[in-house]
C-alpha atoms as a PDB file:
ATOM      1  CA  UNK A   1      28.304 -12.716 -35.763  1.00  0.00           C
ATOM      2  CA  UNK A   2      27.454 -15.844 -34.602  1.00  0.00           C
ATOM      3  CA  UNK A   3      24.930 -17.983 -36.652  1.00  0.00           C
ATOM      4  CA  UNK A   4      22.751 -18.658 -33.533  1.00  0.00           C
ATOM      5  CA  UNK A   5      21.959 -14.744 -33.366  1.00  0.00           C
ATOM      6  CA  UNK A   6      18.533 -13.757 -33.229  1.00  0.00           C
ATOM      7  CA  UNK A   7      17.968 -10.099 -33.855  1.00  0.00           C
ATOM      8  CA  UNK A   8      14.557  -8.250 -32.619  1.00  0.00           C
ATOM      9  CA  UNK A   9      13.681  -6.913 -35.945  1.00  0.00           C
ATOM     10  CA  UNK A  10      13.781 -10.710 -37.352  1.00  0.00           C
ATOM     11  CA  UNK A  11      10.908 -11.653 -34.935  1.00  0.00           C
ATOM     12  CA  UNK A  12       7.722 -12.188 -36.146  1.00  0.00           C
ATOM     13  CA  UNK A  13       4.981  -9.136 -35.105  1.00  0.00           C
ATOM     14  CA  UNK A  14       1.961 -11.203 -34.786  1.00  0.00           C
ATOM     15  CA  UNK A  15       0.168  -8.383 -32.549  1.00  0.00           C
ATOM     16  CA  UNK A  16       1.179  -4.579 -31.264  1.00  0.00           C
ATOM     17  CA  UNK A  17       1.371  -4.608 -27.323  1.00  0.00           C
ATOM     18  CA  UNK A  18      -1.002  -3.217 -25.770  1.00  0.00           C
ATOM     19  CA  UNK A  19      -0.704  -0.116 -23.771  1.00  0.00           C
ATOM     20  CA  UNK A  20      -3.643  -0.895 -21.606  1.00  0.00           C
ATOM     21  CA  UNK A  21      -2.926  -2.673 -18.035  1.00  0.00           C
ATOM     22  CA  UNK A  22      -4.104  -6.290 -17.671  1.00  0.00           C
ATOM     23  CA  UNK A  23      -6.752  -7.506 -15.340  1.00  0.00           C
ATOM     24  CA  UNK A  24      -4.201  -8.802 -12.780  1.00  0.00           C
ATOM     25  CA  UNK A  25      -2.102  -5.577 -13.411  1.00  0.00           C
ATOM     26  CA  UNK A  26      -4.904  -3.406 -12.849  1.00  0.00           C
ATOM     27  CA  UNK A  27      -6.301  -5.669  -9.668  1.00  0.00           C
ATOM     28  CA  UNK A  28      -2.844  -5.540  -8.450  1.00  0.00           C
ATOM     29  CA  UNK A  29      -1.992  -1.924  -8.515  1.00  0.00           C
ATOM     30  CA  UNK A  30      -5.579  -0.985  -7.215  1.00  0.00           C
ATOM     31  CA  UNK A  31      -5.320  -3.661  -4.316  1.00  0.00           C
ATOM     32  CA  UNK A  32      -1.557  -1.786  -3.380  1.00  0.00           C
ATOM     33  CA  UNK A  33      -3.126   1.434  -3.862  1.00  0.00           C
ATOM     34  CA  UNK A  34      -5.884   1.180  -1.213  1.00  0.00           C
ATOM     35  CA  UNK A  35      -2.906  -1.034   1.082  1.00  0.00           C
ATOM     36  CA  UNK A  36      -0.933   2.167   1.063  1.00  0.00           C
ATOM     37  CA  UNK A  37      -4.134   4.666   1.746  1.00  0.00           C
ATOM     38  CA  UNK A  38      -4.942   2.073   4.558  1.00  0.00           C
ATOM     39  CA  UNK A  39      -1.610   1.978   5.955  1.00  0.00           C
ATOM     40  CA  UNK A  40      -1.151   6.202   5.699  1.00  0.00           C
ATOM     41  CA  UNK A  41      -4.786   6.330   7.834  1.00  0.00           C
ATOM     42  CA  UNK A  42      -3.646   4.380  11.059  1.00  0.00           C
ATOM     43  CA  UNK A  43      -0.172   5.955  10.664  1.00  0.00           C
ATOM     44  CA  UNK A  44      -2.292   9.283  10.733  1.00  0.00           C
ATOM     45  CA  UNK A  45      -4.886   8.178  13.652  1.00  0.00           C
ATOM     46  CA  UNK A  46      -2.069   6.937  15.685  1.00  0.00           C
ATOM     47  CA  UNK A  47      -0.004  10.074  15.482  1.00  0.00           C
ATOM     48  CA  UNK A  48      -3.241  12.066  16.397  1.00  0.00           C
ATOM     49  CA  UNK A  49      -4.326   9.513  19.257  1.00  0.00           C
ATOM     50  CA  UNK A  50      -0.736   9.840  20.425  1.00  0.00           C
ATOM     51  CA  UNK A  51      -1.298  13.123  21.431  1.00  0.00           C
ATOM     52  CA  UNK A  52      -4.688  13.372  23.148  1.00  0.00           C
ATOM     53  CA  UNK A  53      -5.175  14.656  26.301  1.00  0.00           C
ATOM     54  CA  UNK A  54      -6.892  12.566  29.357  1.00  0.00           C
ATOM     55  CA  UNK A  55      -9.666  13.604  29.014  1.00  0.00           C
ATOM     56  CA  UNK A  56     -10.019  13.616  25.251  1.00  0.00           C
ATOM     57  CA  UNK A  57      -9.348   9.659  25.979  1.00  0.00           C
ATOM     58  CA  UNK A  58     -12.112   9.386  28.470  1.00  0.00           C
ATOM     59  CA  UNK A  59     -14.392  10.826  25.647  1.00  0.00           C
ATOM     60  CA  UNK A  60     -13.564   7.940  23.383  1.00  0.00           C
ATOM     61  CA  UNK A  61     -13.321   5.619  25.889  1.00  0.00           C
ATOM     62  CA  UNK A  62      -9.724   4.722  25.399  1.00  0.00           C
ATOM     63  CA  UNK A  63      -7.647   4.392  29.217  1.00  0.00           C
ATOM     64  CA  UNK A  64      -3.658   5.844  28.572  1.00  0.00           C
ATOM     65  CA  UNK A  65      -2.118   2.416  28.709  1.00  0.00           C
ATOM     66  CA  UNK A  66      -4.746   1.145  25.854  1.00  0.00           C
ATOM     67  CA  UNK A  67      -3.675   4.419  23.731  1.00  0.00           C
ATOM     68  CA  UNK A  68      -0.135   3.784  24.163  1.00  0.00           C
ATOM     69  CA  UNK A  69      -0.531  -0.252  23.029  1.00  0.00           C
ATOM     70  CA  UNK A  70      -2.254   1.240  19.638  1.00  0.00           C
ATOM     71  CA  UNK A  71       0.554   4.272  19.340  1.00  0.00           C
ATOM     72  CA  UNK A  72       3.212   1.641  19.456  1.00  0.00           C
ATOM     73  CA  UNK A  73       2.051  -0.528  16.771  1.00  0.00           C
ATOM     74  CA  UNK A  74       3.752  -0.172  13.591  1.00  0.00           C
ATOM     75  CA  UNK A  75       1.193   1.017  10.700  1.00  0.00           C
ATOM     76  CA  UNK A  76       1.300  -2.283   8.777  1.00  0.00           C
ATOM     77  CA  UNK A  77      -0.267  -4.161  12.243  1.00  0.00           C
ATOM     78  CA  UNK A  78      -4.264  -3.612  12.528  1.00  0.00           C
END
């Protein structure tokens, strides 16, 4: 082997990794957690909205052209 080799075992093991997410890890993976419930919720309203009757939309206070707008919008878009 070559001399320049550096082999795992040969490192020094100043500390044993932790286990435990970070702050930023945790931040992070709660922030995409609550993206993703966000993004399943106006997926789900739109798909009910989509299928309202008339007068379920007069109810609400929605017209049919302002329902179909909001139906069309992809579920990433507010």
């Amino acid at each position: 082997m070559s001399e320049n080799t550096i082999y795992f075992a040969d490192l020094p093991q100043s500390r044993a990794v932790s286990r435990r997410p970070t702050g930023f890890l945790l931040a992070f993976i709660k922030s995409a957690t609550a993206t993703i419930a966000m993004w399943h919720r106006r997926a789900s309203t739109r798909a009910i909205l989509q299928h309202l009757e008339h007068h379920r939309l007069d109810d609400i206070g929605l017209s049919c052209e302002q329902r179909d707008v909001e139906v069309r919008k992809p579920f990433w878009i507010p």
